[in-house]
N, C-alpha and C. Protein backbone atom coordinates (compact mmCIF):
# COMPACT_ATOMS: atom_id res chain seq x y z
N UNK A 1 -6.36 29.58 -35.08
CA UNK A 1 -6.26 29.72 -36.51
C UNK A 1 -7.62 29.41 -37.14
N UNK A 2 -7.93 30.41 -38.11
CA UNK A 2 -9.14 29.99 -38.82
C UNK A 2 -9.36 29.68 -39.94
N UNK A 3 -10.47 28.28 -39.77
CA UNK A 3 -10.24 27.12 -41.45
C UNK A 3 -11.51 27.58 -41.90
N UNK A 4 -12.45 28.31 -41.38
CA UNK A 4 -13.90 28.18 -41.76
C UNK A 4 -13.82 29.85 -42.40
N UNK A 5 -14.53 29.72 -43.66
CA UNK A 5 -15.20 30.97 -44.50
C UNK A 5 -16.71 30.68 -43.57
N UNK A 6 -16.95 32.32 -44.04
CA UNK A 6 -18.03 33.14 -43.17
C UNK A 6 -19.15 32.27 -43.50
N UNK A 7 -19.70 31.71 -44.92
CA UNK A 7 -20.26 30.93 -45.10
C UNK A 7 -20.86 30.11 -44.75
N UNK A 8 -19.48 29.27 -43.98
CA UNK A 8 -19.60 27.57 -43.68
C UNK A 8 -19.76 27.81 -42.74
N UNK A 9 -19.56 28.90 -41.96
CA UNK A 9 -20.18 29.16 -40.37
C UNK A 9 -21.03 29.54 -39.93
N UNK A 10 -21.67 30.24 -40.86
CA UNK A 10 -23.08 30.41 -41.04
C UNK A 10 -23.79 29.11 -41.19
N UNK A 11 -23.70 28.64 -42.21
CA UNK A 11 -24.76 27.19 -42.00
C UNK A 11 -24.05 26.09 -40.89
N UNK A 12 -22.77 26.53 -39.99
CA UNK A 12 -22.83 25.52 -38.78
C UNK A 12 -23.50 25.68 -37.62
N UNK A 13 -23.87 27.19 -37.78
CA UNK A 13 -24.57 27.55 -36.12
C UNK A 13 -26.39 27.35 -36.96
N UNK A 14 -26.58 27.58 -38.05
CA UNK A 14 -27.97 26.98 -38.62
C UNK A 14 -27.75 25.66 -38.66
N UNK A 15 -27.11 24.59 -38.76
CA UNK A 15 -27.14 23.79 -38.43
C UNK A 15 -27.70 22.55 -36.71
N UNK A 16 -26.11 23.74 -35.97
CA UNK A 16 -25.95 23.24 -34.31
C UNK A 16 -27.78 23.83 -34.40
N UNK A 17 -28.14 24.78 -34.37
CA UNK A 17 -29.52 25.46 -33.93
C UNK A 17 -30.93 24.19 -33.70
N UNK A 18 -30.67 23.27 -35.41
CA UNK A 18 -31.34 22.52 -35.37
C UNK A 18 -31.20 21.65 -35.01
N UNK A 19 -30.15 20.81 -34.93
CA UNK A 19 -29.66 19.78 -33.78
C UNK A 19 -30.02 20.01 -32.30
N UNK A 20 -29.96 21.42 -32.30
CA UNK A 20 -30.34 22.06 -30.30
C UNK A 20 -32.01 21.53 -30.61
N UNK A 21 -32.64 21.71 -31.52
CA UNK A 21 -33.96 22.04 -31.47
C UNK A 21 -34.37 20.31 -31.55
N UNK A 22 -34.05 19.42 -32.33
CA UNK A 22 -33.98 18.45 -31.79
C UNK A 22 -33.75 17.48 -30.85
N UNK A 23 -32.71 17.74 -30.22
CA UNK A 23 -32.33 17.60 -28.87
C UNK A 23 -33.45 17.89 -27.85
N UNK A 24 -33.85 19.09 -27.83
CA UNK A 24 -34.86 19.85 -26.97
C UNK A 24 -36.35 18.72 -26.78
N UNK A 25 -36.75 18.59 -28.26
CA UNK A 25 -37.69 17.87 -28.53
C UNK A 25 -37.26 16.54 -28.26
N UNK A 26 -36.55 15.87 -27.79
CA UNK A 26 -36.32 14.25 -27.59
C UNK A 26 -36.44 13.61 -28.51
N UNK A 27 -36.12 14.02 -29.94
CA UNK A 27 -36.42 13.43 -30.93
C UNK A 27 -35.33 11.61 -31.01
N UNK A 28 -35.45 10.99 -31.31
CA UNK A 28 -34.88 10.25 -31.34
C UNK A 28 -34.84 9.02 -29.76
N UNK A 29 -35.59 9.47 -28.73
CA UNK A 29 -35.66 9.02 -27.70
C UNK A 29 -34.25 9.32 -26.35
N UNK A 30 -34.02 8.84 -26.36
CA UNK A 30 -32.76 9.28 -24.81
C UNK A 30 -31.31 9.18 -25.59
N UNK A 31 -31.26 8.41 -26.53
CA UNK A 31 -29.82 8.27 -27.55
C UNK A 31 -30.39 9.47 -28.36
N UNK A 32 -31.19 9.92 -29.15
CA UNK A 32 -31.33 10.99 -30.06
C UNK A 32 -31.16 11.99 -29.52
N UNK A 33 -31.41 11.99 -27.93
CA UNK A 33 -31.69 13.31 -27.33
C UNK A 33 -30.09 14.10 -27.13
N UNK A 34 -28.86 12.97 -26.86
CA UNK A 34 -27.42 13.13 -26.18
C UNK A 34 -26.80 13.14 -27.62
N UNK A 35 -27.01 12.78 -28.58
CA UNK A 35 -26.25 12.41 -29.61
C UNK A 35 -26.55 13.98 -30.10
N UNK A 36 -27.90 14.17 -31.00
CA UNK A 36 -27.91 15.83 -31.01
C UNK A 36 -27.29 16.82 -30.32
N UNK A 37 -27.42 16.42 -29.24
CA UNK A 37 -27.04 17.79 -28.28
C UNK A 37 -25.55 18.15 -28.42
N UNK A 38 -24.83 16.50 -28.33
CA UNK A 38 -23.46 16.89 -28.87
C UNK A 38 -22.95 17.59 -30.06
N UNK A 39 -23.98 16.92 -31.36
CA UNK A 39 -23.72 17.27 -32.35
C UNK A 39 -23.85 19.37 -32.37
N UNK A 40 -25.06 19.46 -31.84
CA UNK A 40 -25.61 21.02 -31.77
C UNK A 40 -24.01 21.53 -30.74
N UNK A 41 -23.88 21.24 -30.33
CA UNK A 41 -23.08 22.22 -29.50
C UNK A 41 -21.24 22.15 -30.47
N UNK A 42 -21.14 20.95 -31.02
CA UNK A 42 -19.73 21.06 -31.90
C UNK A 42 -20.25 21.56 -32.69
N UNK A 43 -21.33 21.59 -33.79
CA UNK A 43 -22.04 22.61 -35.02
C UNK A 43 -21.89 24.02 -34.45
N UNK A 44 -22.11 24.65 -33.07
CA UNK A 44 -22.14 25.61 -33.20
C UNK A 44 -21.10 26.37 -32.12
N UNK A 45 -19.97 25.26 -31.57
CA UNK A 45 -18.30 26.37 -31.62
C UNK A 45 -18.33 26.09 -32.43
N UNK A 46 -17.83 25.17 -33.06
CA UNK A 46 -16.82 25.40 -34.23
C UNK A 46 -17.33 26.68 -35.26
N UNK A 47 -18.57 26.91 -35.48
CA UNK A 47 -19.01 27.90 -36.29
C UNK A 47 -19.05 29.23 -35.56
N UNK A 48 -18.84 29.23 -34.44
CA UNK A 48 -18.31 30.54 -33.51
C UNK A 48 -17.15 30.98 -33.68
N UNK A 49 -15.83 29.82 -33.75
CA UNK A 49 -14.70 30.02 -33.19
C UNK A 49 -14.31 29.90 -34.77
N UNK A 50 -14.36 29.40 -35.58
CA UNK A 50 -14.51 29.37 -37.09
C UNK A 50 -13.12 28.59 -37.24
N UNK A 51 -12.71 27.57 -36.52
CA UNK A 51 -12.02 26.25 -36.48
C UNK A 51 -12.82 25.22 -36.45
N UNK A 52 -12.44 24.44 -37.54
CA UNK A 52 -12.92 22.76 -37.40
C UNK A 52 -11.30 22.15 -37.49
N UNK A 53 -11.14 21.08 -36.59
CA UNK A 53 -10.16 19.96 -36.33
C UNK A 53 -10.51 19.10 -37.22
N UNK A 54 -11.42 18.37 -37.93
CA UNK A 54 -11.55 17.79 -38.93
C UNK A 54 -11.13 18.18 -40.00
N UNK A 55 -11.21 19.96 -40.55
CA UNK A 55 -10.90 20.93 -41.61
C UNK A 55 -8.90 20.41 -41.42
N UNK A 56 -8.28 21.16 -40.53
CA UNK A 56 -6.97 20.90 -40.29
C UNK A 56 -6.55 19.30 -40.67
N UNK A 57 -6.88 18.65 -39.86
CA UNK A 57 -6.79 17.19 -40.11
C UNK A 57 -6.34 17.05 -41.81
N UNK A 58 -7.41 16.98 -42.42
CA UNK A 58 -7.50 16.73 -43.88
C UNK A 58 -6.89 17.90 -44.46
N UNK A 59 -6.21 19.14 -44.38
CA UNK A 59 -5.76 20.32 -45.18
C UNK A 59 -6.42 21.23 -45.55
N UNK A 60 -8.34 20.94 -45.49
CA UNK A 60 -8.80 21.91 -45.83
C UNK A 60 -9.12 23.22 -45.66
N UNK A 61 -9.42 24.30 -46.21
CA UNK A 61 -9.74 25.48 -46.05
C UNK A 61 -10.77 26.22 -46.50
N UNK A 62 -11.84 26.78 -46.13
CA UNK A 62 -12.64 27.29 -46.52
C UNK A 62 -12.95 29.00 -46.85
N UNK A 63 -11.89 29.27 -45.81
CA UNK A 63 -11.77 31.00 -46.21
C UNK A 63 -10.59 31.32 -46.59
N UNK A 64 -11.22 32.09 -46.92
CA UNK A 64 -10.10 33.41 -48.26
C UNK A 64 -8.71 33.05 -47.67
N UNK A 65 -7.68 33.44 -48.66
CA UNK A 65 -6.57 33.48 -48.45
C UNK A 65 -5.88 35.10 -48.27
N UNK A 66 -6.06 35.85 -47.27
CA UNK A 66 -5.63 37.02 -47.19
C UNK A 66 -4.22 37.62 -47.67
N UNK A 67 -4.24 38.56 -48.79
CA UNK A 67 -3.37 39.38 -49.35
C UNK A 67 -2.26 39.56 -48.74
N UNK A 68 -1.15 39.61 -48.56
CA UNK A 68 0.09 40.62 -47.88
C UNK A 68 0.02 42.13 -48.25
């Protein structure tokens, strides 16, 4: 089921991207490096698969409500 408008999934895989790119760079040292990487890779399913479990959790919705 999908909670995410085209939008918000767009800026999650621009998001995960920069988290990857941080990660890459070791920013943060050996904790910055694992913590990003996680973050980059949930930023960018969830913006693939255009489900967030946090979205559900709380009720929210971000895309359209399609017509009958």
């Amino acid at each position: 089921m999908v909670n995410e408008g085209r939008s918000d999934r767009i800026i999650r895989v621009i998001i995960g991207i920069v988290f990857g790119l941080l990660a890459i760079t070791k920013t943060g040292g050996v904790t910055g490096e694992w913590v990003f990487g996680i973050l980059a890779v949930v930023a960018i399913v969830t913006g693939i698969t255009g489900f967030c479990g946090l979205y559900r959790l709380f009720g929210i919705r971000t895309c359209p409500v399609r017509k009958s």
